[in-house]
PDB file of N, CA and C in Angstrom:
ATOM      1  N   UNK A   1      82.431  89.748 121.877  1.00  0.00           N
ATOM      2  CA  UNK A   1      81.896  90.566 120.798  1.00  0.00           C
ATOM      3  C   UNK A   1      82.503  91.958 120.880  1.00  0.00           C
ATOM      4  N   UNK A   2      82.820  92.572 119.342  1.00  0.00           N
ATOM      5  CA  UNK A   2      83.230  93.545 119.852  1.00  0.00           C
ATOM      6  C   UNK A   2      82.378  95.092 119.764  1.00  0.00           C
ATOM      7  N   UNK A   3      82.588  95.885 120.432  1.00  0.00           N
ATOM      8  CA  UNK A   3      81.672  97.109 120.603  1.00  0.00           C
ATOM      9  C   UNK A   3      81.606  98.600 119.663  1.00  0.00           C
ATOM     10  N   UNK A   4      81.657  98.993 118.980  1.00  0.00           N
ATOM     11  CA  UNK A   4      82.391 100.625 119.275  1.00  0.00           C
ATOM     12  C   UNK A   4      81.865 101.385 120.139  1.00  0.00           C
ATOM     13  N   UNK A   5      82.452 102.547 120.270  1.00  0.00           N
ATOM     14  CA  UNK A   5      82.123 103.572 120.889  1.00  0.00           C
ATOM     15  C   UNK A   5      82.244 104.918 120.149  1.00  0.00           C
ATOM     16  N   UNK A   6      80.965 105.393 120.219  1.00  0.00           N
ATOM     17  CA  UNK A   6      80.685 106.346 119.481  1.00  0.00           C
ATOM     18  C   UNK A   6      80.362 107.579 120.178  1.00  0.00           C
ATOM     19  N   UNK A   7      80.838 108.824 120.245  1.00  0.00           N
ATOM     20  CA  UNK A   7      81.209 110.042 120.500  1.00  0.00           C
ATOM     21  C   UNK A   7      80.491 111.319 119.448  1.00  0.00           C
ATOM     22  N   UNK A   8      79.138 111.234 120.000  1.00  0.00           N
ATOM     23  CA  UNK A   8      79.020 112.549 118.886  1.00  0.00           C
ATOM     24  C   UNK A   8      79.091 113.924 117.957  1.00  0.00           C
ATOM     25  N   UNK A   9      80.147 114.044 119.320  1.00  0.00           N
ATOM     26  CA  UNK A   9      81.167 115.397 118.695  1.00  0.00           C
ATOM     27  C   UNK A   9      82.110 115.274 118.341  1.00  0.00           C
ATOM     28  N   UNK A  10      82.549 113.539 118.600  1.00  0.00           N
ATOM     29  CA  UNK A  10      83.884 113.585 118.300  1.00  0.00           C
ATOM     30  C   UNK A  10      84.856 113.720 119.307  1.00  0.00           C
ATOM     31  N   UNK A  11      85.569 112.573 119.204  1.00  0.00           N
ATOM     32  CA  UNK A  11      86.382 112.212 120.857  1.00  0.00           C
ATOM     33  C   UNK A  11      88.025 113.168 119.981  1.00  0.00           C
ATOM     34  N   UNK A  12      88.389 113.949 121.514  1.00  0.00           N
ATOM     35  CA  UNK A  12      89.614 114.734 121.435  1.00  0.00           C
ATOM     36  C   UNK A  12      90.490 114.029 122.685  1.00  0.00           C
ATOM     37  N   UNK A  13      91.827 113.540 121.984  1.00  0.00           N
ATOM     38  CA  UNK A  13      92.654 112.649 122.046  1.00  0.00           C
ATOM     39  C   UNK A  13      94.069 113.726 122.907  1.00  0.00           C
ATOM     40  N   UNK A  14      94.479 113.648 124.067  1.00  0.00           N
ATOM     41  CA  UNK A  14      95.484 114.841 123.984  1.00  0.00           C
ATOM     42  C   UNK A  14      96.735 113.748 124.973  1.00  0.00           C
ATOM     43  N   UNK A  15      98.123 113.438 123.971  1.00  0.00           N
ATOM     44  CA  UNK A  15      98.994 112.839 124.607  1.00  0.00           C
ATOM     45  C   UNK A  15      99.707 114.145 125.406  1.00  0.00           C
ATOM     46  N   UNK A  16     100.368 113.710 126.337  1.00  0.00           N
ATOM     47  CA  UNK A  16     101.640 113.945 127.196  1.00  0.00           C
ATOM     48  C   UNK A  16     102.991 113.356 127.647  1.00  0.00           C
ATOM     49  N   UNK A  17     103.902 113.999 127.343  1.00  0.00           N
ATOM     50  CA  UNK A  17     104.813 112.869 127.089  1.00  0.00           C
ATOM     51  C   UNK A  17     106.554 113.946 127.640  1.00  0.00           C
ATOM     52  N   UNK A  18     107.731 113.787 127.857  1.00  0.00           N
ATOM     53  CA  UNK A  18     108.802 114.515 128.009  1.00  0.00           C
ATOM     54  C   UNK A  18     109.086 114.770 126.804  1.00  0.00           C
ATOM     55  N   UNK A  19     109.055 113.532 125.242  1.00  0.00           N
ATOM     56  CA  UNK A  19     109.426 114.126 124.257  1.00  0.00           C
ATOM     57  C   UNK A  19     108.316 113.388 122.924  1.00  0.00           C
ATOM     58  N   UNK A  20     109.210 113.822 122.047  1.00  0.00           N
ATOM     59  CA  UNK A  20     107.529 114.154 121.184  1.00  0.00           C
ATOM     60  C   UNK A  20     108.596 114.273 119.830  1.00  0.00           C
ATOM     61  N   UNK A  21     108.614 113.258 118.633  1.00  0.00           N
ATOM     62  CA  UNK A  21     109.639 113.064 117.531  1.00  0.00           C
ATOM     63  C   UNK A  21     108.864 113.527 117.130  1.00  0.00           C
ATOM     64  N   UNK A  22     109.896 114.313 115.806  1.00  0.00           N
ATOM     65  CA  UNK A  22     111.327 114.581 115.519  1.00  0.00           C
ATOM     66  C   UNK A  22     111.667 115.551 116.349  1.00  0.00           C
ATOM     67  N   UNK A  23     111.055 116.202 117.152  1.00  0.00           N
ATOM     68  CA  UNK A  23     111.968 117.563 117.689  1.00  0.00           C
ATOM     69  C   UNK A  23     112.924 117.015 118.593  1.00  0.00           C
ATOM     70  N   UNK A  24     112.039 116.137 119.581  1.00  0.00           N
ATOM     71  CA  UNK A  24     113.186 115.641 120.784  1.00  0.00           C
ATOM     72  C   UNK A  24     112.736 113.992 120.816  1.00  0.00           C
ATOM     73  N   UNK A  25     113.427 113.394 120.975  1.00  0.00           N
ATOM     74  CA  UNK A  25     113.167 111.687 120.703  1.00  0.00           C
ATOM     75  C   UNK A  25     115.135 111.454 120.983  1.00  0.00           C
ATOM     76  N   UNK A  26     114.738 110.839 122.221  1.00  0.00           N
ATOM     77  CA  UNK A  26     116.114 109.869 122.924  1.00  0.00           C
ATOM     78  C   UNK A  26     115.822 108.267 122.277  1.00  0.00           C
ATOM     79  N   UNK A  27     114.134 108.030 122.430  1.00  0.00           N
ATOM     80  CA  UNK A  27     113.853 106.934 122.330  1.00  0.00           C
ATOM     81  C   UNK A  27     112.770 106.029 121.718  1.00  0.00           C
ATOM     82  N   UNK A  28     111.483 105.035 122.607  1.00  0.00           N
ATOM     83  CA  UNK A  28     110.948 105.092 121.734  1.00  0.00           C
ATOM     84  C   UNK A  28     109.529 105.905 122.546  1.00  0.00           C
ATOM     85  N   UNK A  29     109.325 106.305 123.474  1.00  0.00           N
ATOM     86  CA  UNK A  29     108.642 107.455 123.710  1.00  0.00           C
ATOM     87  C   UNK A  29     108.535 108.447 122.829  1.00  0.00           C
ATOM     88  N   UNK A  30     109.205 108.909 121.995  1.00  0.00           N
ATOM     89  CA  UNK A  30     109.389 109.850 121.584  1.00  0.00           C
ATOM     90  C   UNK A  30     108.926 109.305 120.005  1.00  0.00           C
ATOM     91  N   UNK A  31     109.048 107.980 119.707  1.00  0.00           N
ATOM     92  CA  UNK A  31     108.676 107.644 118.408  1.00  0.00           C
ATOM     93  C   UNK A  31     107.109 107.275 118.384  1.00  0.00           C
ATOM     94  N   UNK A  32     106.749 107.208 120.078  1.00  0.00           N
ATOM     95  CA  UNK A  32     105.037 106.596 119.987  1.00  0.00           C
ATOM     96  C   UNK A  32     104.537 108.348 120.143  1.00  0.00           C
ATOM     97  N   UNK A  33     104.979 108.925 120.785  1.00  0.00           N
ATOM     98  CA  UNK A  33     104.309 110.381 120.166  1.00  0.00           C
ATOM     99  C   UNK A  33     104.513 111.278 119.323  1.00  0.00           C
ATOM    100  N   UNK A  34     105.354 110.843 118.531  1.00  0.00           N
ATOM    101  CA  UNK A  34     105.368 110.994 116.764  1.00  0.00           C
ATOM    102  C   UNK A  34     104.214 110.486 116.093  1.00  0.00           C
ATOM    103  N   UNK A  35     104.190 109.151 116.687  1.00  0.00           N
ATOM    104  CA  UNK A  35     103.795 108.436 115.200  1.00  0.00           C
ATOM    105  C   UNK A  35     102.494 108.027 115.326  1.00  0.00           C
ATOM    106  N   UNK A  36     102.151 107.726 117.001  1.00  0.00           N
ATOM    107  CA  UNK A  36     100.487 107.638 116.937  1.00  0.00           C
ATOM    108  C   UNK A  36      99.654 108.495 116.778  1.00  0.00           C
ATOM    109  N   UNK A  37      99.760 109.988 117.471  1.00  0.00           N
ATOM    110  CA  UNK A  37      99.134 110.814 117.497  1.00  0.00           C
ATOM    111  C   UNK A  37      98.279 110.981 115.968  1.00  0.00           C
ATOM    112  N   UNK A  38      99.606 111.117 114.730  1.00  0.00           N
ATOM    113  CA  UNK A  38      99.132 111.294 113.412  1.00  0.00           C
ATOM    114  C   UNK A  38      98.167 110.130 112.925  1.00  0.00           C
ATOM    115  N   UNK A  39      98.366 108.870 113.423  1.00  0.00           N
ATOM    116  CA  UNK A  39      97.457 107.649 112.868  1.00  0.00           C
ATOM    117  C   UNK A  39      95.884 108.034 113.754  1.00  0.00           C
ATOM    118  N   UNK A  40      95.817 108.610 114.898  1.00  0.00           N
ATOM    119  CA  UNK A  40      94.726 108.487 115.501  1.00  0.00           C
ATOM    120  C   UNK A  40      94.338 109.868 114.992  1.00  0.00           C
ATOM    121  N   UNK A  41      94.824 110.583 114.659  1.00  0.00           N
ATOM    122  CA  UNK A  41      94.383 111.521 113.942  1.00  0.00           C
ATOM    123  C   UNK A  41      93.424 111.519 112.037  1.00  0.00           C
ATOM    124  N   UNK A  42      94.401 110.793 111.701  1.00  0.00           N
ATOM    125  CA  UNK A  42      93.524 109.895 110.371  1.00  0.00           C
ATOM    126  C   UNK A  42      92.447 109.442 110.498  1.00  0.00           C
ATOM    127  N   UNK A  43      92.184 108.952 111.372  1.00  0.00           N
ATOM    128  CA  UNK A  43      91.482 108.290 111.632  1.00  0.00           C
ATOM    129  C   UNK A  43      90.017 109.191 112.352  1.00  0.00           C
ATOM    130  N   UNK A  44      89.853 110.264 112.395  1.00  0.00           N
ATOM    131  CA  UNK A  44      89.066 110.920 112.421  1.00  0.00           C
ATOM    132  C   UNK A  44      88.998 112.014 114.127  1.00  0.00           C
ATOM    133  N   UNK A  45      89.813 111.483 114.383  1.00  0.00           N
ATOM    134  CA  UNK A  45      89.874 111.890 116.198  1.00  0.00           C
ATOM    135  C   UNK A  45      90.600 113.667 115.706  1.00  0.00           C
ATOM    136  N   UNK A  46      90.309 114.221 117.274  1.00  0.00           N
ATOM    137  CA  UNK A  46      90.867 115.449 116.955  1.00  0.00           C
ATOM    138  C   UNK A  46      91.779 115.813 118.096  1.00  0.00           C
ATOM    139  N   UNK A  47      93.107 115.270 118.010  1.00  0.00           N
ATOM    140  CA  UNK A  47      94.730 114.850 118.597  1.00  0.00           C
ATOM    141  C   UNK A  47      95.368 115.868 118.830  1.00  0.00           C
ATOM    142  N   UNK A  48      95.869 115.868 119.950  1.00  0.00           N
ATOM    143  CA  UNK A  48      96.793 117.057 120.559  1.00  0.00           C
ATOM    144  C   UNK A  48      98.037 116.734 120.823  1.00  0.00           C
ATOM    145  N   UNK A  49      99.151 117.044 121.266  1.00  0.00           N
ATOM    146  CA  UNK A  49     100.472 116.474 122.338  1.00  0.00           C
ATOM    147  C   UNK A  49     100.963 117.747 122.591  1.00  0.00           C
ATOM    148  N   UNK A  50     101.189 117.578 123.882  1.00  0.00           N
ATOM    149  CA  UNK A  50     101.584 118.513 124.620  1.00  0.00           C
ATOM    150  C   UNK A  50     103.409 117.723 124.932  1.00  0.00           C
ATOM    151  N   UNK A  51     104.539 119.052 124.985  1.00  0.00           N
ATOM    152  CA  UNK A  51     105.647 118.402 125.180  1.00  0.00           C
ATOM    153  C   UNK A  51     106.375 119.828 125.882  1.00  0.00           C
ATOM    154  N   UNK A  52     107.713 119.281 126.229  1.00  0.00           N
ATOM    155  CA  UNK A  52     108.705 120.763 126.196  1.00  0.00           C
ATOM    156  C   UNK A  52     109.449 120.708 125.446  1.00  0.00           C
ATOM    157  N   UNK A  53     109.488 122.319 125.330  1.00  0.00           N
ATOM    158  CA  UNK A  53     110.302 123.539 124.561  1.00  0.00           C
ATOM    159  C   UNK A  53     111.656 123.120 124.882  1.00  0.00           C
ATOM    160  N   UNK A  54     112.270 122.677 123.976  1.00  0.00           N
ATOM    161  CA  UNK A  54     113.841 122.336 124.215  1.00  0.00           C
ATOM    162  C   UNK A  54     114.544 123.997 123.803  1.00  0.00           C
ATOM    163  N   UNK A  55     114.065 124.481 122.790  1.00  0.00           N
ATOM    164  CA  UNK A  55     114.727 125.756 122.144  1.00  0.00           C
ATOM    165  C   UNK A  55     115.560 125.216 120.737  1.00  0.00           C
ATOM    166  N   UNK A  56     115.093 124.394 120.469  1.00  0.00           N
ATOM    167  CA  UNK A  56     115.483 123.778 118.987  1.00  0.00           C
ATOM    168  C   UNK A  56     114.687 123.463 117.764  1.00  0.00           C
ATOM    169  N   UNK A  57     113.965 123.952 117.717  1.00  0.00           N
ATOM    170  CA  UNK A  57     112.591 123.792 117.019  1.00  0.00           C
ATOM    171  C   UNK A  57     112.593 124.687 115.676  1.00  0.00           C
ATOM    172  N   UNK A  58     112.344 124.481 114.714  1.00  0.00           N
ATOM    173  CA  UNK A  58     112.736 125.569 113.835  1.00  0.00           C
ATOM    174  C   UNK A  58     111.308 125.490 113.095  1.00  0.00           C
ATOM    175  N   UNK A  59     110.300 125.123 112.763  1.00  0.00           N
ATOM    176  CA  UNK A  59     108.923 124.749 112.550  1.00  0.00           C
ATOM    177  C   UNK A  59     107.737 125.063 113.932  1.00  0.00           C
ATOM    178  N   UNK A  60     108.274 125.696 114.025  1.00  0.00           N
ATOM    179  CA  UNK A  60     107.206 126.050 115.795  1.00  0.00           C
ATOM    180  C   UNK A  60     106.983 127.698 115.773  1.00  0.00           C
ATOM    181  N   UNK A  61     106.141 128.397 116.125  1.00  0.00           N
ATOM    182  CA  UNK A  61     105.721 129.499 116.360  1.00  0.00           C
ATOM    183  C   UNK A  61     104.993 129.730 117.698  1.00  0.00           C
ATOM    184  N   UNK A  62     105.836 130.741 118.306  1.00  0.00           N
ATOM    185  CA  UNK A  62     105.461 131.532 119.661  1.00  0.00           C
ATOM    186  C   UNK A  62     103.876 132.167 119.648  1.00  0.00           C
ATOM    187  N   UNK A  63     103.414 131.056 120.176  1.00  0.00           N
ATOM    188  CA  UNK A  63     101.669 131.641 120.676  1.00  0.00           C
ATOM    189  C   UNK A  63     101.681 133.254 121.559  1.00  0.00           C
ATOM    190  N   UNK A  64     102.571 133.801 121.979  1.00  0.00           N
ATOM    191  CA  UNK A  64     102.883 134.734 122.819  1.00  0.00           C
ATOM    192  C   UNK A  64     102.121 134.593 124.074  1.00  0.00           C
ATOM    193  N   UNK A  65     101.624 133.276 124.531  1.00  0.00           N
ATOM    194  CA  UNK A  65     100.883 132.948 125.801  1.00  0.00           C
ATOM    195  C   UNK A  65     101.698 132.949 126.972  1.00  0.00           C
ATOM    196  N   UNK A  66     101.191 133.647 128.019  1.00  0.00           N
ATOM    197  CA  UNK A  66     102.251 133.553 128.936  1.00  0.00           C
ATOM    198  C   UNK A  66     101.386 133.020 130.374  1.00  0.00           C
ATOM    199  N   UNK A  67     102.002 132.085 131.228  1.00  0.00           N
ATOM    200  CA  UNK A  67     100.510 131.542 132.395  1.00  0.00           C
ATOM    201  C   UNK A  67     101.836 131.670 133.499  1.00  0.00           C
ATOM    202  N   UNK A  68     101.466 131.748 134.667  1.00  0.00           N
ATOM    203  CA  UNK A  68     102.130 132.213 135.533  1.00  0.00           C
ATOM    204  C   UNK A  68     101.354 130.552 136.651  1.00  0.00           C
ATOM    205  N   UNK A  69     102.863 129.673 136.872  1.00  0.00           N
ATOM    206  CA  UNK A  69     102.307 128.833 137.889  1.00  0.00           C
ATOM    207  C   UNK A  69     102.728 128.889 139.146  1.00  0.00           C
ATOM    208  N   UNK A  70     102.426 128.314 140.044  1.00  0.00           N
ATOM    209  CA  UNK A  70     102.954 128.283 141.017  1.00  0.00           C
ATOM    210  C   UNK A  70     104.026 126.631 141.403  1.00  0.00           C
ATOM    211  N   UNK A  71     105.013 126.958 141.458  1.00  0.00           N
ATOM    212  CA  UNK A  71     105.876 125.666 141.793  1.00  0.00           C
ATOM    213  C   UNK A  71     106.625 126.080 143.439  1.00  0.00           C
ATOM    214  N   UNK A  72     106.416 125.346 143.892  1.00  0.00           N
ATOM    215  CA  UNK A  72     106.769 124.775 145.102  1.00  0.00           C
ATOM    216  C   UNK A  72     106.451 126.319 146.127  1.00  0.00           C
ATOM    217  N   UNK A  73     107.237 126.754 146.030  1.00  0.00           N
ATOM    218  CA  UNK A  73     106.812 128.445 146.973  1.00  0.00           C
ATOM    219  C   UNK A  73     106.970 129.180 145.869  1.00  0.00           C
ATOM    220  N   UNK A  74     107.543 129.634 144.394  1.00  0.00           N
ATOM    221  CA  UNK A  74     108.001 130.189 143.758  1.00  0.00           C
ATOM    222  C   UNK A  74     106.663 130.115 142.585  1.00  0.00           C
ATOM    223  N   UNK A  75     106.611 131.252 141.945  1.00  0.00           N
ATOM    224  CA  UNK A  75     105.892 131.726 140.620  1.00  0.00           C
ATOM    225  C   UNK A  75     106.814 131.451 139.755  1.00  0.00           C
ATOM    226  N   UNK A  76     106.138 130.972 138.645  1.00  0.00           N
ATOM    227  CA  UNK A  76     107.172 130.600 137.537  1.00  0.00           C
ATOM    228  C   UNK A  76     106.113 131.036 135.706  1.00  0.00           C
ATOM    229  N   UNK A  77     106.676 131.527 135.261  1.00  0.00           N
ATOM    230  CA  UNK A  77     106.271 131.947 133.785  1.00  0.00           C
ATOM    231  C   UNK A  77     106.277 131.075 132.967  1.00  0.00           C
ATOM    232  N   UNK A  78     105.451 129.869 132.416  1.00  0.00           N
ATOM    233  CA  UNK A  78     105.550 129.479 131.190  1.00  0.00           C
ATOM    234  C   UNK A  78     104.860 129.983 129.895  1.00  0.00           C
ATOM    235  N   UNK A  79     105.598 129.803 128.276  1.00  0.00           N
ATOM    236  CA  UNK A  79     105.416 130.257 127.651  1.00  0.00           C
ATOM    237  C   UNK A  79     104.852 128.961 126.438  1.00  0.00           C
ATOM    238  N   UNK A  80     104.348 129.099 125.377  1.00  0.00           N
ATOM    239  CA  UNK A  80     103.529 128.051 124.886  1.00  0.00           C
ATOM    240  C   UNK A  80     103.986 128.103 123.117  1.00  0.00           C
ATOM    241  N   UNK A  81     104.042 127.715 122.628  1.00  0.00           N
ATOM    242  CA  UNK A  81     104.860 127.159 121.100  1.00  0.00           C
ATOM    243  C   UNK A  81     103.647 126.113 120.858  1.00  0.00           C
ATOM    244  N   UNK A  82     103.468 126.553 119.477  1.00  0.00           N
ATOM    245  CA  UNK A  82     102.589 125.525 118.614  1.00  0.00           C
ATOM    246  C   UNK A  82     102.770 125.244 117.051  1.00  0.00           C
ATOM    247  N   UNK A  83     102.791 123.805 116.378  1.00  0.00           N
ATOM    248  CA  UNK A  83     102.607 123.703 115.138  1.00  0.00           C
ATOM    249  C   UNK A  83     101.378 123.047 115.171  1.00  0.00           C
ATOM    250  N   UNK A  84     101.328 122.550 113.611  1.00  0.00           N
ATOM    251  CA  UNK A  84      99.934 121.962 113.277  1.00  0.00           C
ATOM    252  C   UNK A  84     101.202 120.675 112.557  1.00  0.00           C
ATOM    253  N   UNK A  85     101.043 119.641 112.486  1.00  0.00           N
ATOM    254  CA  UNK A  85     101.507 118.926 111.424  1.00  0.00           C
ATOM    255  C   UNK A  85     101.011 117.459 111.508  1.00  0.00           C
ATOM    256  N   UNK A  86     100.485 117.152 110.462  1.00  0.00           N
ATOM    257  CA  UNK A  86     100.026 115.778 110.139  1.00  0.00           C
ATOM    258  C   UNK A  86      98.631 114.938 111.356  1.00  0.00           C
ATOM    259  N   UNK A  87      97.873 116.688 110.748  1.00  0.00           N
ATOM    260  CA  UNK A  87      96.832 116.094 111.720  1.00  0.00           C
ATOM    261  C   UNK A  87      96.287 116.806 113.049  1.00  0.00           C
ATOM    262  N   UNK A  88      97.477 116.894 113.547  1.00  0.00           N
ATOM    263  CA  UNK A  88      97.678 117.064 115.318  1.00  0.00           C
ATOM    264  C   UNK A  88      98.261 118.889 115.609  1.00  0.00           C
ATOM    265  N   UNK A  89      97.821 118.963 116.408  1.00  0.00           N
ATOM    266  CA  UNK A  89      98.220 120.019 117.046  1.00  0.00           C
ATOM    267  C   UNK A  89      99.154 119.808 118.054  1.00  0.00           C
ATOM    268  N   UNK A  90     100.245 120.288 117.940  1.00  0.00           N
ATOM    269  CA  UNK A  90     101.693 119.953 118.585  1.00  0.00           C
ATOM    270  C   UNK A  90     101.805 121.196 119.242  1.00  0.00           C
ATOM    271  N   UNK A  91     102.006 121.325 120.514  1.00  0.00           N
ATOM    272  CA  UNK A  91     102.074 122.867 122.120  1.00  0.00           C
ATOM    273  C   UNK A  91     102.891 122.035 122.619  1.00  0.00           C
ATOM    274  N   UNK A  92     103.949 123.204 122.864  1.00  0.00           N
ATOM    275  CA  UNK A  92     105.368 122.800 123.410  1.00  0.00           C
ATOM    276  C   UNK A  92     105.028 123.989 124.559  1.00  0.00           C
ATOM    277  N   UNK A  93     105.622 123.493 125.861  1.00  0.00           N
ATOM    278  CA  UNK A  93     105.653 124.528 127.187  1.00  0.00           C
ATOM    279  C   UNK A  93     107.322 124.998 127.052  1.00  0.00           C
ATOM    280  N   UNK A  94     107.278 126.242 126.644  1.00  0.00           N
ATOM    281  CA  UNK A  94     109.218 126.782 127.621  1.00  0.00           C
ATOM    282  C   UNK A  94     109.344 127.197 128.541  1.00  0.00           C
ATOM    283  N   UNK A  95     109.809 127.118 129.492  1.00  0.00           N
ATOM    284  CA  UNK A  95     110.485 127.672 130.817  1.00  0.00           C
ATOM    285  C   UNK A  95     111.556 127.279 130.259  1.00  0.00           C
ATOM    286  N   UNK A  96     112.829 128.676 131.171  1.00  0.00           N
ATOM    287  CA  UNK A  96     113.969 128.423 131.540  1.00  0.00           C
ATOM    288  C   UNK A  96     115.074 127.303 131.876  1.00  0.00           C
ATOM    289  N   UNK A  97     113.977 126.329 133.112  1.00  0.00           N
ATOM    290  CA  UNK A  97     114.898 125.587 133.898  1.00  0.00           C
ATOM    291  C   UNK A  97     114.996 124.000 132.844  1.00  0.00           C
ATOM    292  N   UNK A  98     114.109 124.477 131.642  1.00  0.00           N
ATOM    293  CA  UNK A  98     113.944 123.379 130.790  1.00  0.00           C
ATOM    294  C   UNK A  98     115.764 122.603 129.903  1.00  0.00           C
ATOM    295  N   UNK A  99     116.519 124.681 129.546  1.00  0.00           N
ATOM    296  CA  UNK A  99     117.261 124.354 129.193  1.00  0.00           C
ATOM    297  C   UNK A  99     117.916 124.733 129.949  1.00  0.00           C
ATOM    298  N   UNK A 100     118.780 124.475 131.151  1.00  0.00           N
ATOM    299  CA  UNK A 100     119.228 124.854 132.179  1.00  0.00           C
ATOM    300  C   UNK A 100     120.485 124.097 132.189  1.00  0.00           C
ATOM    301  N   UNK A 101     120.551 122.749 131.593  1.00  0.00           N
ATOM    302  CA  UNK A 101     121.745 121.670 131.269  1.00  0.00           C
ATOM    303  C   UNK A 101     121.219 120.997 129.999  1.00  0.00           C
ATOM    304  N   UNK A 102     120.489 121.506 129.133  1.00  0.00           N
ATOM    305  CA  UNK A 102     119.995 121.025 128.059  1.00  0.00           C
ATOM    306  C   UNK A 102     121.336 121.206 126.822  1.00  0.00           C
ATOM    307  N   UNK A 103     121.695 119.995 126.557  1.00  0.00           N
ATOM    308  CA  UNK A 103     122.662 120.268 125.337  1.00  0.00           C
ATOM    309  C   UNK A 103     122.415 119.577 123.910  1.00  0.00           C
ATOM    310  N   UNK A 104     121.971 118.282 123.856  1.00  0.00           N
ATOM    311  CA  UNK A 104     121.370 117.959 122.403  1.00  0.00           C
ATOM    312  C   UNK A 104     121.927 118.698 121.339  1.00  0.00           C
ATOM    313  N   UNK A 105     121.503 119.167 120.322  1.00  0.00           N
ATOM    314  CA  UNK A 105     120.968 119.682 119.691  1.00  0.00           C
ATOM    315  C   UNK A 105     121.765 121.454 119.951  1.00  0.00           C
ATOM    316  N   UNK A 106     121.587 121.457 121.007  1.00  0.00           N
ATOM    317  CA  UNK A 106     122.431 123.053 121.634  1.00  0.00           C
ATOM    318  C   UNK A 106     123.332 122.619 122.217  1.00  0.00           C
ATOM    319  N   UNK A 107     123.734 121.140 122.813  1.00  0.00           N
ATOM    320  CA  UNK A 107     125.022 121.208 123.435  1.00  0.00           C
ATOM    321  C   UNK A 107     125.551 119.331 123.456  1.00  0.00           C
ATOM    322  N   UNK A 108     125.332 118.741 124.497  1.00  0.00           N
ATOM    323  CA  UNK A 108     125.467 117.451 124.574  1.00  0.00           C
ATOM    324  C   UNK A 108     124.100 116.615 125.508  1.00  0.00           C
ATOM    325  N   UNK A 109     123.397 117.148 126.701  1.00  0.00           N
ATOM    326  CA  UNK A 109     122.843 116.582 127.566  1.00  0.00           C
ATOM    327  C   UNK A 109     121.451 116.632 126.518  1.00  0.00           C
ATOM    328  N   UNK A 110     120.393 115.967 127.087  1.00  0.00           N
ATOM    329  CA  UNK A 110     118.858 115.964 125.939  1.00  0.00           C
ATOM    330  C   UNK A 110     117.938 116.800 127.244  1.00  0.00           C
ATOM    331  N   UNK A 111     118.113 116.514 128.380  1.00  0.00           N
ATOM    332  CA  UNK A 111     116.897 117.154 129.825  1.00  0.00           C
ATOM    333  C   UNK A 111     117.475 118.144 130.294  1.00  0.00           C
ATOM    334  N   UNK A 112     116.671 119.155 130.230  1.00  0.00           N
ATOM    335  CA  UNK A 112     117.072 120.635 131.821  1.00  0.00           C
ATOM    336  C   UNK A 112     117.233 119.945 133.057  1.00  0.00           C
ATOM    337  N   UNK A 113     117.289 120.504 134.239  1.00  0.00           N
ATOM    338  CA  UNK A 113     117.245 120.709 135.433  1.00  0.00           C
ATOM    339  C   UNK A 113     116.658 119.765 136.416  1.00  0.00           C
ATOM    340  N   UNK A 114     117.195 118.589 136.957  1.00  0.00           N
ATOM    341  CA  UNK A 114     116.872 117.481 137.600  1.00  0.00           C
ATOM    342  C   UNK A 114     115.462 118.116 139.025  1.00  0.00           C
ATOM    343  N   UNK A 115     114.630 117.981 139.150  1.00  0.00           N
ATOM    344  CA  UNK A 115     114.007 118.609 140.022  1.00  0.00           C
ATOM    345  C   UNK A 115     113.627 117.942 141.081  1.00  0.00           C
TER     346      UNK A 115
END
């Protein structure tokens, strides 16, 4: 039998993913966080995806957020990019080491900095 599940505020949906179509999509990762996010969004949910900042984005606006993490012994600055489109709220993280060998779009390679 089948069940629902019901959420009275309303269930918030938040993918994570390396890429996130049309901005960056090698594959089909990139086409399931395109394309579901917006259907589960229709559908009444309130959908997020979080991705990185390639630096190719021309529909994106600088939140001017700046969070300071800690990676390995080193402090590192990330900065935060957001649209709204078809539903979903789309936050892109930039750091540096993102485009570090990043060519796509800016050059030939699609990933920064092997870590």
């Amino acid at each position: 039998a089948r069940r629902a599940i019901i959420c009275e505020g309303g269930m918030n949906l938040v993918f994570v993913g390396a890429e996130v179509g049309p901005w960056s999509k090698t594959g089909r990762l990139g086409d399931v966080l395109g394309g579901l996010p917006p259907a589960m969004a229709a559908n009444g949910l309130q959908v997020m995806t979080d991705s990185l900042y390639y630096n190719q984005y021309k529909d994106v606006w600088n939140t001017t957020v700046l969070v300071e993490i800690k990676v390995a012994d080193k402090i590192e600055t990330v900065q935060f990019f957001h649209c709204y489109k078809r539903g979903v709220d789309r936050v892109f993280v930039d750091q540096p080491i993102f485009l570090e060998k990043v060519r796509g779009k800016i050059a030939s390679k699609v990933y920064g900095l092997r870590l």
